[in-house]
Protein backbone atom coordinates (compact mmCIF):
# COMPACT_ATOMS: atom_id res chain seq x y z
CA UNK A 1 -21.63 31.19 3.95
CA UNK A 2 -22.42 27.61 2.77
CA UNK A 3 -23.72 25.44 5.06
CA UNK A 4 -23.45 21.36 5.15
CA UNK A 5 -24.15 18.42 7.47
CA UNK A 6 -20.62 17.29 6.69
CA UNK A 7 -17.22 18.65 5.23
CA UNK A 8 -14.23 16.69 4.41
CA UNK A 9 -10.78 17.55 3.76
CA UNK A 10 -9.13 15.91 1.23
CA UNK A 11 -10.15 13.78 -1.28
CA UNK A 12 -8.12 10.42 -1.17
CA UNK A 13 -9.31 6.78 -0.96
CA UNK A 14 -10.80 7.30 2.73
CA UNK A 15 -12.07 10.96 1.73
CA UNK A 16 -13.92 10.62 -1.44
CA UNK A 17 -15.82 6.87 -0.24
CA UNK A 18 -16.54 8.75 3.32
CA UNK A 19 -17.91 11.52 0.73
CA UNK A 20 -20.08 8.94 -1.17
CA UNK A 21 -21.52 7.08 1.62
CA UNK A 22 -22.32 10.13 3.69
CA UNK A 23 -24.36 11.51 0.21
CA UNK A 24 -25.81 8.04 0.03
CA UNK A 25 -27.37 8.00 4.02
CA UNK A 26 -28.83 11.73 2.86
CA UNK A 27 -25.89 13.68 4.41
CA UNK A 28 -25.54 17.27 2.49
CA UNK A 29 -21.19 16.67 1.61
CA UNK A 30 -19.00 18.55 0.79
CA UNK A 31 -14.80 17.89 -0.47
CA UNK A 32 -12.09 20.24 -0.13
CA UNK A 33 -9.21 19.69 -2.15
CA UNK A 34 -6.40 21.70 -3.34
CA UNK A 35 -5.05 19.21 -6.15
CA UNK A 36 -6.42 19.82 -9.95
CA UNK A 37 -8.08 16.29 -9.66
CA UNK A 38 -9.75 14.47 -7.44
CA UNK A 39 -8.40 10.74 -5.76
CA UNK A 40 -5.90 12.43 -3.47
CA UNK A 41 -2.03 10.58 -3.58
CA UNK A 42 -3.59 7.08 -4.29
CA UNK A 43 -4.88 7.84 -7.48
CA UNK A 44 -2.35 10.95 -8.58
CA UNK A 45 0.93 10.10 -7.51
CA UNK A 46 0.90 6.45 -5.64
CA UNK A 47 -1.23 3.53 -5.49
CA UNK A 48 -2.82 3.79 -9.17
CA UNK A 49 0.46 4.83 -11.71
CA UNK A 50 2.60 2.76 -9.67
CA UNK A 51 0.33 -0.50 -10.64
CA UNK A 52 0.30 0.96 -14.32
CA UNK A 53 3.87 0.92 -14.32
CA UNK A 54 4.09 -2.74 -12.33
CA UNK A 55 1.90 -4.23 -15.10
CA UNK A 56 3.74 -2.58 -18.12
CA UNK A 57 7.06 -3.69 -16.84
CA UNK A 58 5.71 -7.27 -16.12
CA UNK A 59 4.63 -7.83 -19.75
CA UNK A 60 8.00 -6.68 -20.88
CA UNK A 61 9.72 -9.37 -18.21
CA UNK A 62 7.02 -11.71 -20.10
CA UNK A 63 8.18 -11.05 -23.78
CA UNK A 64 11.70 -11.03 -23.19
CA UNK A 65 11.79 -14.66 -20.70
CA UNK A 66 8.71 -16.97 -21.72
CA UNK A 67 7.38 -15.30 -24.65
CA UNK A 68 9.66 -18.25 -26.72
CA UNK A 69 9.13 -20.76 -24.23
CA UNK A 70 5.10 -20.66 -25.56
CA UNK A 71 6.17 -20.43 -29.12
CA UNK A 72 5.63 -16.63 -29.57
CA UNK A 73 8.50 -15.98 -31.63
CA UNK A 74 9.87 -12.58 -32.60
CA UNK A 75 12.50 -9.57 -30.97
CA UNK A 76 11.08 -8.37 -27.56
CA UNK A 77 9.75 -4.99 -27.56
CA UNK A 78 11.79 -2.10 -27.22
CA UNK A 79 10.61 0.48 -24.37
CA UNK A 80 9.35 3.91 -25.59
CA UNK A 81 9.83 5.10 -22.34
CA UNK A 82 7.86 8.43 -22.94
CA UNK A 83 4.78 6.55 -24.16
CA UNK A 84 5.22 3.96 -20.97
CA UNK A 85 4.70 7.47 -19.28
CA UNK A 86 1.79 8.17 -21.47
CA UNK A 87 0.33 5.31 -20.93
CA UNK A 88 0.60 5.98 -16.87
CA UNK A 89 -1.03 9.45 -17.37
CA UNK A 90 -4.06 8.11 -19.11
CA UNK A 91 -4.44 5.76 -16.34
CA UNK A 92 -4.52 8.19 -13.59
CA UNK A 93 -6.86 10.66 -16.08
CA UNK A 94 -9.56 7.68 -16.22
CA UNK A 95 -9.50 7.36 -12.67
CA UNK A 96 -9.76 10.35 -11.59
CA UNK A 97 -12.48 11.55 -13.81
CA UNK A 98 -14.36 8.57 -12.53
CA UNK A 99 -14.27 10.02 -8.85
CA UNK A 100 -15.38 13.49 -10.17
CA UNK A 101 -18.02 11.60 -12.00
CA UNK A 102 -18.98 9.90 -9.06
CA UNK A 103 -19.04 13.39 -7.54
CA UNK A 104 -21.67 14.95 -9.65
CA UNK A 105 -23.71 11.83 -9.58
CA UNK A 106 -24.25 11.73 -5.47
CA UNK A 107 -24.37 15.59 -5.83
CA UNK A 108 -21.09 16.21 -4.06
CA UNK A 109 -19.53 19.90 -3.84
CA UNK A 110 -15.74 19.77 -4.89
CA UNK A 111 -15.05 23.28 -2.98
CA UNK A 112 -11.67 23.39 -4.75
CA UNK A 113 -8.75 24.95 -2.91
CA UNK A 114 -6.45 24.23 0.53
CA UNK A 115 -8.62 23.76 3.33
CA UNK A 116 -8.24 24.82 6.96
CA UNK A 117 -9.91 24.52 10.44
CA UNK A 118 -10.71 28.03 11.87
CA UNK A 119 -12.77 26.65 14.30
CA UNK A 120 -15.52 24.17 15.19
CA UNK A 121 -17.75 24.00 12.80
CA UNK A 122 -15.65 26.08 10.18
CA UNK A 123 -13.75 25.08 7.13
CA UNK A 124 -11.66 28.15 5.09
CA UNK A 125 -11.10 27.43 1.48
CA UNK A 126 -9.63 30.81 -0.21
CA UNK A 127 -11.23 33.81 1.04
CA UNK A 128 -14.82 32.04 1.92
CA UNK A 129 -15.42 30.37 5.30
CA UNK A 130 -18.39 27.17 4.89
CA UNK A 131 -19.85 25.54 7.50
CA UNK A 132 -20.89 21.73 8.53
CA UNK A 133 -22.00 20.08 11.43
CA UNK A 134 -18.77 17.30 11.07
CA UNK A 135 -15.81 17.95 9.88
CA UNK A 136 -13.74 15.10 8.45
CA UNK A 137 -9.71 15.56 8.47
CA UNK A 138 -8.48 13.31 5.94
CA UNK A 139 -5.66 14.58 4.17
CA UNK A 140 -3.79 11.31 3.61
CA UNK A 141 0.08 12.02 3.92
CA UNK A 142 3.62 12.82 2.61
CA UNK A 143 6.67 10.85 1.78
CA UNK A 144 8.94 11.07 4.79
CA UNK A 145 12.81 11.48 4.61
CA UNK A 146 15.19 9.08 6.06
CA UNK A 147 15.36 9.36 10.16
CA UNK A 148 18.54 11.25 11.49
CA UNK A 149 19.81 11.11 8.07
CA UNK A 150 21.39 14.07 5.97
CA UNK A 151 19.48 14.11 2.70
CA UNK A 152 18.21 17.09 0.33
CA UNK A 153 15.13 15.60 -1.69
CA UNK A 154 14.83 16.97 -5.42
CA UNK A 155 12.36 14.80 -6.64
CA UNK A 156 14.95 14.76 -9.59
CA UNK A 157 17.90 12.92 -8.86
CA UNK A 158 17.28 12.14 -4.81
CA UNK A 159 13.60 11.06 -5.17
CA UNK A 160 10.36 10.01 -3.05
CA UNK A 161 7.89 7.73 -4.57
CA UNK A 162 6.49 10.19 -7.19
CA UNK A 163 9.77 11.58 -8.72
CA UNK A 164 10.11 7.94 -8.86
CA UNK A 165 6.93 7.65 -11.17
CA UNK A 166 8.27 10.44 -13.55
CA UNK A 167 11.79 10.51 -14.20
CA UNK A 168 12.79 11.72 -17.47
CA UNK A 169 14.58 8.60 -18.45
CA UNK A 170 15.48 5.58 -17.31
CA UNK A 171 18.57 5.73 -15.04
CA UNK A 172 21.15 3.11 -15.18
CA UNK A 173 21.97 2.52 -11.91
CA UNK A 174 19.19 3.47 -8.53
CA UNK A 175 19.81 2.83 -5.05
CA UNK A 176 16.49 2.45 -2.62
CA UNK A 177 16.72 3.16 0.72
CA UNK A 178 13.78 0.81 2.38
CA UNK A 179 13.35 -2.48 1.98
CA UNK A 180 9.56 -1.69 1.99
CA UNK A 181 6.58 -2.15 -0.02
CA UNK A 182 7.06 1.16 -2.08
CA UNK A 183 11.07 1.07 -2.33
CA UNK A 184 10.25 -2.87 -3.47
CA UNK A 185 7.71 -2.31 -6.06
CA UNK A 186 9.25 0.69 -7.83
CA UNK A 187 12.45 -0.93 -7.52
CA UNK A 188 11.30 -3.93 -9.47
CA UNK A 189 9.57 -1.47 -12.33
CA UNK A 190 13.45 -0.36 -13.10
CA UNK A 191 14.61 -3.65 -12.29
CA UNK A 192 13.02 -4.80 -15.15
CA UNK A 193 13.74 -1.69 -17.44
CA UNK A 194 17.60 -2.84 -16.69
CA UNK A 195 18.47 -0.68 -14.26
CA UNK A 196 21.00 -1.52 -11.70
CA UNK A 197 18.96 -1.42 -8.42
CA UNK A 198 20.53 -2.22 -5.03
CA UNK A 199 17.93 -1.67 -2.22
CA UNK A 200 19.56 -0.21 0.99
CA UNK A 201 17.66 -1.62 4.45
CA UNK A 202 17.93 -0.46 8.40
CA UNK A 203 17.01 -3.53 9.41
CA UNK A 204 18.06 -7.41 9.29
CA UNK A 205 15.05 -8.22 6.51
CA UNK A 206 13.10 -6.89 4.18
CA UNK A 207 9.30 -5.99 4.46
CA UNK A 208 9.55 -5.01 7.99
CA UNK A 209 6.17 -6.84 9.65
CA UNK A 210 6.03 -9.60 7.00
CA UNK A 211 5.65 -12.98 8.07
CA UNK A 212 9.52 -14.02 8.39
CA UNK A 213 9.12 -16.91 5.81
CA UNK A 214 7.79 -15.10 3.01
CA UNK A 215 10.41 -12.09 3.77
CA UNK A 216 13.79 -14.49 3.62
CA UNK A 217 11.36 -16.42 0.42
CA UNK A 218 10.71 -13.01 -1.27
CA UNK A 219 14.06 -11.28 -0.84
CA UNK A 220 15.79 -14.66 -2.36
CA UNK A 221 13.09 -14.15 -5.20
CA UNK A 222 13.63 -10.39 -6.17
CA UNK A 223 17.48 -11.37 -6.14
CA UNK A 224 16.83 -13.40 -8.82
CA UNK A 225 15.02 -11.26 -10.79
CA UNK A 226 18.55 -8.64 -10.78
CA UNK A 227 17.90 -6.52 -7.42
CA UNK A 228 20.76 -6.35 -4.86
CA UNK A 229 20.03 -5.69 -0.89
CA UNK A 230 22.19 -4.48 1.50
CA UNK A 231 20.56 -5.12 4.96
CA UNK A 232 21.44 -4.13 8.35
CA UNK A 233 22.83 -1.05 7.14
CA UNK A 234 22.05 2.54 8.35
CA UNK A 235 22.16 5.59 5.74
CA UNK A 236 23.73 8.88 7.39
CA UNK A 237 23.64 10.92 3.95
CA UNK A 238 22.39 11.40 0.72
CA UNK A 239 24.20 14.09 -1.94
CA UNK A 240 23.63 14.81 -5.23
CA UNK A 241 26.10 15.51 -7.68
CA UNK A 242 26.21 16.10 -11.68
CA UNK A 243 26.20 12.63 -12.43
CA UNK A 244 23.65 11.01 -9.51
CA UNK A 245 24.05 10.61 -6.25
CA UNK A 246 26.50 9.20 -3.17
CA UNK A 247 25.02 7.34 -0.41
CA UNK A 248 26.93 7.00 2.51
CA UNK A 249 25.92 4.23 5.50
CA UNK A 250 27.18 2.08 8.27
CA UNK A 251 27.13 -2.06 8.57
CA UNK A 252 24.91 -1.94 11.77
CA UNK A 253 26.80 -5.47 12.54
CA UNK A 254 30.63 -4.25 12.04
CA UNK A 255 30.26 -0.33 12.18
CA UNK A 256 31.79 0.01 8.81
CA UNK A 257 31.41 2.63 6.79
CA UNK A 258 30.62 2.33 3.31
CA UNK A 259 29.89 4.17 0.39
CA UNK A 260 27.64 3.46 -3.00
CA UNK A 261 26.95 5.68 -6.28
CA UNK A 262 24.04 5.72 -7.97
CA UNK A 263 22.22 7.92 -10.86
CA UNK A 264 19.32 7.85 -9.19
CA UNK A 265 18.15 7.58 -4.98
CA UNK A 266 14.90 6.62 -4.24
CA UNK A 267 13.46 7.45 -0.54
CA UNK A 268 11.22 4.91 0.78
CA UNK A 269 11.04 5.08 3.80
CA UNK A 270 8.15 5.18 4.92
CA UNK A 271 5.13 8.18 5.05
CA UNK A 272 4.12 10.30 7.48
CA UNK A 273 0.74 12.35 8.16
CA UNK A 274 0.06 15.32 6.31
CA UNK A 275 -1.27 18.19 8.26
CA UNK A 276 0.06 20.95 7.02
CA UNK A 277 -1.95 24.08 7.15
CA UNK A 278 -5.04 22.73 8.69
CA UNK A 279 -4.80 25.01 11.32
CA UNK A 280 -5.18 21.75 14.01
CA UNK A 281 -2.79 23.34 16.77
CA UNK A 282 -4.77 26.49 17.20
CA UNK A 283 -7.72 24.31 18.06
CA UNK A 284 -6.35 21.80 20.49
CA UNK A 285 -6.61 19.01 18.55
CA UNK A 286 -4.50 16.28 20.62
CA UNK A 287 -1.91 14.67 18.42
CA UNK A 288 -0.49 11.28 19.25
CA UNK A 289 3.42 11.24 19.78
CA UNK A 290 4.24 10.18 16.39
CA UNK A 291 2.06 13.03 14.96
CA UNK A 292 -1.04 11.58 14.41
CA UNK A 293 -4.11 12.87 14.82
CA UNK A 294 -5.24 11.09 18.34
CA UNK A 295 -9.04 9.84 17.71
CA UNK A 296 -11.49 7.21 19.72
CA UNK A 297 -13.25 4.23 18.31
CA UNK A 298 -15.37 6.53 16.59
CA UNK A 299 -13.06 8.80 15.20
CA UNK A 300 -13.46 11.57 17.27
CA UNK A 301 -11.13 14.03 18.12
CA UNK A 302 -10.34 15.86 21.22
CA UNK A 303 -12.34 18.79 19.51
CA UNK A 304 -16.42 18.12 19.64
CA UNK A 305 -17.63 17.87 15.52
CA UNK A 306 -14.25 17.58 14.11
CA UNK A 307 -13.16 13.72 12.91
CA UNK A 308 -9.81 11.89 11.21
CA UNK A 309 -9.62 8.81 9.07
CA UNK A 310 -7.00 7.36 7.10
CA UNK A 311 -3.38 8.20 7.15
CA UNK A 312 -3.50 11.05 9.93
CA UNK A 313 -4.28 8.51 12.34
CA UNK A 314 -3.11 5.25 14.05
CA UNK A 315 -2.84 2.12 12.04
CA UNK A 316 -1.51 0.65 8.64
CA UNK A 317 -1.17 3.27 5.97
CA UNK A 318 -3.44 1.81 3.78
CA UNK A 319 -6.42 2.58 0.92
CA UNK A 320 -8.32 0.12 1.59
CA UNK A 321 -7.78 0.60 5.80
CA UNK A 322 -8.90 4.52 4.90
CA UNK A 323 -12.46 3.42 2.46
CA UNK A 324 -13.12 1.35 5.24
CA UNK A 325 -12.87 4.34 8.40
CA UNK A 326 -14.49 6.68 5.98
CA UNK A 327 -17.60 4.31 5.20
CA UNK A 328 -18.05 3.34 9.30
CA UNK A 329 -17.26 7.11 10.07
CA UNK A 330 -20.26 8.11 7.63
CA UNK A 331 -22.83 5.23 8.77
CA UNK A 332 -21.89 6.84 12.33
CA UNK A 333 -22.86 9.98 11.42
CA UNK A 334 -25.95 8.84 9.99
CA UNK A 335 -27.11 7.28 13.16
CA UNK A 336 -26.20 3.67 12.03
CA UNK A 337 -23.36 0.92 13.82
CA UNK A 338 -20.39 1.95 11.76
CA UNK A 339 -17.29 -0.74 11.94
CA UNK A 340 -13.58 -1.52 11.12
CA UNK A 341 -12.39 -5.02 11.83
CA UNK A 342 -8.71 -3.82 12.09
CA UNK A 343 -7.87 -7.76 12.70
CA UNK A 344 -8.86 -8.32 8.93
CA UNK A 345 -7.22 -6.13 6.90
CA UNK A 346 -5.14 -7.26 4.18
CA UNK A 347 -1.40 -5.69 3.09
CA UNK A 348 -0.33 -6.45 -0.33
CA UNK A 349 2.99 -6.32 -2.38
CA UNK A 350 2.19 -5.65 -5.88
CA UNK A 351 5.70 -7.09 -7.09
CA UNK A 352 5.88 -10.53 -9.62
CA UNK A 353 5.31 -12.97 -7.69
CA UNK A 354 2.99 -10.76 -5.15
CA UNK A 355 2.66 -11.08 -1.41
CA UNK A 356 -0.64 -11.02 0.38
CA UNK A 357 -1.18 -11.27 3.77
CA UNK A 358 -3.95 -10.71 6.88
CA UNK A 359 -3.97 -11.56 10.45
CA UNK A 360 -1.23 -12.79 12.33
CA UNK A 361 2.35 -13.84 11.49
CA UNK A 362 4.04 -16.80 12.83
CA UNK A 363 6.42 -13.97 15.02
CA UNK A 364 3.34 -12.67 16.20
CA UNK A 365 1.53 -15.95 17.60
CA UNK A 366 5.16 -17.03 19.44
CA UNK A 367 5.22 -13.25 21.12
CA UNK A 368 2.08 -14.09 22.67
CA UNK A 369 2.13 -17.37 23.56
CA UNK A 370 -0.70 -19.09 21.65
CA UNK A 371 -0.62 -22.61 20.06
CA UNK A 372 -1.22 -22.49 16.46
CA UNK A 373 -0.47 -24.88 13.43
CA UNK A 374 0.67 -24.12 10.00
CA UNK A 375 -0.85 -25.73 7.21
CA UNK A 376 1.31 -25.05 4.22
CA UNK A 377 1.21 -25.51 0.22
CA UNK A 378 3.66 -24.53 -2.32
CA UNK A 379 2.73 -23.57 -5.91
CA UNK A 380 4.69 -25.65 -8.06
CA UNK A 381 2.08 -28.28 -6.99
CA UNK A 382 -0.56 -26.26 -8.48
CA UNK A 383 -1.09 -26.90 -12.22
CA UNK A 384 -2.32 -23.41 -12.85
CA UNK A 385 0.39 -21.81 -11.83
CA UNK A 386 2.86 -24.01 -13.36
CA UNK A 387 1.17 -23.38 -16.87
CA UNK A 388 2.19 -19.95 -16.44
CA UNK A 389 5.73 -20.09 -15.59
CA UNK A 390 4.53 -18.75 -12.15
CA UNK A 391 5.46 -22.14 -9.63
CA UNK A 392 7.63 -20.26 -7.06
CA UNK A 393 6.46 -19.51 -3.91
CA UNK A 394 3.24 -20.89 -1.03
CA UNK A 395 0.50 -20.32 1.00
CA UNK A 396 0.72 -20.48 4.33
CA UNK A 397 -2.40 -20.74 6.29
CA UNK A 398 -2.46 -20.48 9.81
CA UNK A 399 -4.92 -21.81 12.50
CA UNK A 400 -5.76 -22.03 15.75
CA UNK A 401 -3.98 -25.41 17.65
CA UNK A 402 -7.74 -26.24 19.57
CA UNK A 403 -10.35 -24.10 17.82
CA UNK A 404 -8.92 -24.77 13.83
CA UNK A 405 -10.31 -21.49 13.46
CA UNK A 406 -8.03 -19.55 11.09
CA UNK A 407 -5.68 -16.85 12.40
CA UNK A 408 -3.45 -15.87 9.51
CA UNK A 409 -2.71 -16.15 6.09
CA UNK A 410 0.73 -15.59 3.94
CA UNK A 411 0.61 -16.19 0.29
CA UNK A 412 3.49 -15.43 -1.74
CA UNK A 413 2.99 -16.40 -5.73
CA UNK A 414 0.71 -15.51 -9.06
CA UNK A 415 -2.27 -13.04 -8.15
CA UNK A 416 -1.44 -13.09 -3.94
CA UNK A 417 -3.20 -9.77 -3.78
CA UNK A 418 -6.49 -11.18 -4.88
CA UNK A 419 -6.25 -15.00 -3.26
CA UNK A 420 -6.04 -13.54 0.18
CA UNK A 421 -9.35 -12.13 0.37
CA UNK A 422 -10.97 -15.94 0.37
CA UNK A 423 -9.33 -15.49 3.77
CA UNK A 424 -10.46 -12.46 4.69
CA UNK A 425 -14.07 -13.22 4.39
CA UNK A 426 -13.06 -16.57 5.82
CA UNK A 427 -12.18 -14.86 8.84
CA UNK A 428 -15.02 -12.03 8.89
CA UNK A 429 -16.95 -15.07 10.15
CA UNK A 430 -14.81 -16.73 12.30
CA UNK A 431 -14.36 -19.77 10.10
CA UNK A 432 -12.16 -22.79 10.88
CA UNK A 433 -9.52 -24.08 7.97
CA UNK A 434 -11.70 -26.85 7.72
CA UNK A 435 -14.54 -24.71 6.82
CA UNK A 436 -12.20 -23.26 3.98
CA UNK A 437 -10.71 -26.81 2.97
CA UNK A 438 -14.32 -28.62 2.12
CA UNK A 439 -15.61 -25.66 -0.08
CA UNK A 440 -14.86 -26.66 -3.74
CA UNK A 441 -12.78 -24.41 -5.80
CA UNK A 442 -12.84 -24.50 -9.54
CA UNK A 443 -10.39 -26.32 -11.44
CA UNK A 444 -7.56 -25.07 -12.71
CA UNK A 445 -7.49 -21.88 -10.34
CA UNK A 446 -4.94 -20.36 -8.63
CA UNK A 447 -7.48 -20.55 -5.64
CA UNK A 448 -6.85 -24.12 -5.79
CA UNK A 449 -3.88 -23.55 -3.66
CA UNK A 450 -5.68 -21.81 -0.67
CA UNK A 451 -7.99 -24.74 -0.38
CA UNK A 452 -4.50 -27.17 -0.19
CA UNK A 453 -3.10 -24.99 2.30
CA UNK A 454 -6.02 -25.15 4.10
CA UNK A 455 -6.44 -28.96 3.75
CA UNK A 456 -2.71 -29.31 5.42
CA UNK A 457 -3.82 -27.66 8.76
CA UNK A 458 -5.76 -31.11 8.74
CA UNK A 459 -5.10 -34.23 7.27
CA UNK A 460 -2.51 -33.17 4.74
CA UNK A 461 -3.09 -31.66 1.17
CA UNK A 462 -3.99 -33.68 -1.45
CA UNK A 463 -1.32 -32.28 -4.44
CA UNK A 464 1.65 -32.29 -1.75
């Protein structure tokens, strides 16, 4: 019977960096996972191929609209769909090696198999029972199927997020049910392939959460790039026939009934935990109501020794939300002041133009009362982006009415994902906009626009 300080179960974006840090405070680790490679659904079937496929898409949108307009002459490109595929595979191979490199390197165990929770101190892999001081649940999660709907998932024709990422061709026509971040992003990949994609949304907007701005701004946005929404509308079933699919829903605002065919119907609605197997019921593990895995502020459970991070508890279902529990869970462990600043955590759309937001939404700071001001820039006053055909959309900082001390920030345009984090560190330290609007960015930069957005919450931006 092996023996280790800590085991962890799965080996996703909050498993394997909880793995590495724990290894790099002297912790003896260990990794169950039941997948032929390591990076659990981020790096296998989500977060990683979907990018691959976002950026191959993009540079075909590139050749075929503004390719000419820079005096790059010529036919655009013809998709070789299978090699597009390829080319996903070989991204996901690269990455996951590098975690099994990493691995080897920090002397990790990869004890290879399904794992499950005996009891306390016990983790079952196959026939052979190991044992840790801490055990660390953090088995990510699954797709989850529409709510009180009637639909059979085949991952071939009715699909989650990783049929999604391997059809065998590419359909003509695809309905998405969620107006989401993962029904948005993969719809735009086909979007741009030429499919026919009409998105299919419970609610009154997309990107349920979003500041309400950049939602109503990004939903006019993706309409113009070919994708059709149908909002407000709720799906009661979802067959497959010989030819695709038949979606049926009801207007929410009328009660009609309606009816759309597709070739293809992607889920995305949402994710749930994923427990399966783990064997948490026969220890009294408290769950929360919405089948979580119930934990305190340092990711405890109700069962002494074991732990959760990541998707199988509260919060956003991020990556970046789980690296961050698994490296405070692992400095906690190793006697040291673990943290999560769950105010500053940052949500990004990986679509063209992206979205990129942290802290608090306009809807947000209204619900509760507090003055703020709004200090806002668009991009088509940013040379930068204007060079690059990519002038649509703002920032939109937000600060504190008294204090200036920034609150929130919305950025919809060219590289959003990576802008936002001048924010986030902003924030980290309590900064004020002003702090933000005298530090010099470099010029041309799409950065350039933070600092404007910034300068508005004051005296006004300069490029306005």
């Amino acid at each position: 019977m092996a023996q280790y300080d800590v085991i962890i179960i799965g080996s996703g974006p909050g498993g394997y960096v909880c793995a590495i840090r724990c290894a790099q405070l002297g912790l003896k680790t260990a990794v169950v996972e039941g997948r032929e490679t390591l990076g659990g659904t981020c790096l296998n079937v989500g977060c990683i191929p979907s990018k691959a496929m976002l950026h191959a898409t993009h540079q075909l949108h590139e050749a075929e609209h503004n390719f000419a307009k820079m005096g790059l002459m010529g036919n655009a490109p013809a998709v070789d769909w299978k090699q597009m595929l390829s080319y996903k595979q070989d991204t996901i191979d690269t990455n996951t090696k590098g975690i099994e490199f990493l691995f080897k390197k920090n002397k990790i165990d990869w004890l290879k198999g399904w794992g499950s929770i005996p009891a306390a101190g016990q983790v079952k892999v196959g026939d052979e029972v190991h044992e840790a001081k801490h055990i660390i649940v953090a088995s990510g999660s699954e797709a989850a199927n529409v709510p009180g709907a009637e639909v059979e998932i085949d991952e071939k024709i009715i699909v989650t997020s990783t049929g999604a990422l391997e059809l065998d061709s590419i359909p003509g026509s695809m309905v998405v049910v969620g107006g989401g971040v993962i029904g948005l992003e993969l719809g735009s990949v086909y979007a741009r392939l030429g499919t026919k994609v009409t998105v299919v949304e419970y609610l009154d907007q997309i990107t349920p959460g979003q500041d309400g701005e950049v939602a109503k701004t990004f939903q006019k946005m993706l309409k113009k790039q070919g994708l059709k929404f149908v909002t407000g509308a709720a799906v009661s079933k979802v067959v497959a026939g010989d030819g695709g699919a038949v979606v049926d829903y009801t207007l929410r605002r009328d009660d009609s009934a309606k009816q759309i065919e597709a070739d293809v119907v992607l889920v995305a609605t949402g994710r749930k935990p994923y427990v399966t197997g783990l064997g948490l019921d026969g220890l009294g593990i408290e769950m929360t109501k919405r089948g979580q895995i119930a934990v305190d502020h340092r990711y405890n459970t109700s069962v002494k020794g074991i732990y959760a991070i990541g998707d199988v508890i509260e919060g956003p279902m991020l990556a970046h939300k789980a690296e961050d529990e698994g490296m405070a869970l692992a400095e906690i462990l190793a006697g040291q002041a673990g943290h999560v600043n769950y105010d500053v955590i940052p949500g990004v759309i990986y679509t063209h133009p992206e979205v990129g937001s942290v802290g608090a939404t306009e809807e947000q700071l209204k619900a509760e009362g507090r003055a703020y001001k709004v200090g806002k820039f668009t991009f088509m006053g940013n040379a930068r982006a204007k060079a690059v055909f990519a002038g649509d959309g703002f920032v939109k900082m937000i600060a504190d009415a008294e204090t200036d001390r920034i609150l929130g920030c919305h950025v919809i345009g060219p590289m959003a994902g990576d802008l936002i984090h001048e924010v986030c560190v902003a924030m980290e330290f309590g900064a004020a906009a002003e702090d933000l609007a005298r530090t010099c960015h470099a010029h041309p930069t799409f950065s350039e626009a933070m600092r404007e957005a910034a300068l508005a919450c004051g005296d006004g931006a300069i490029h306005a």
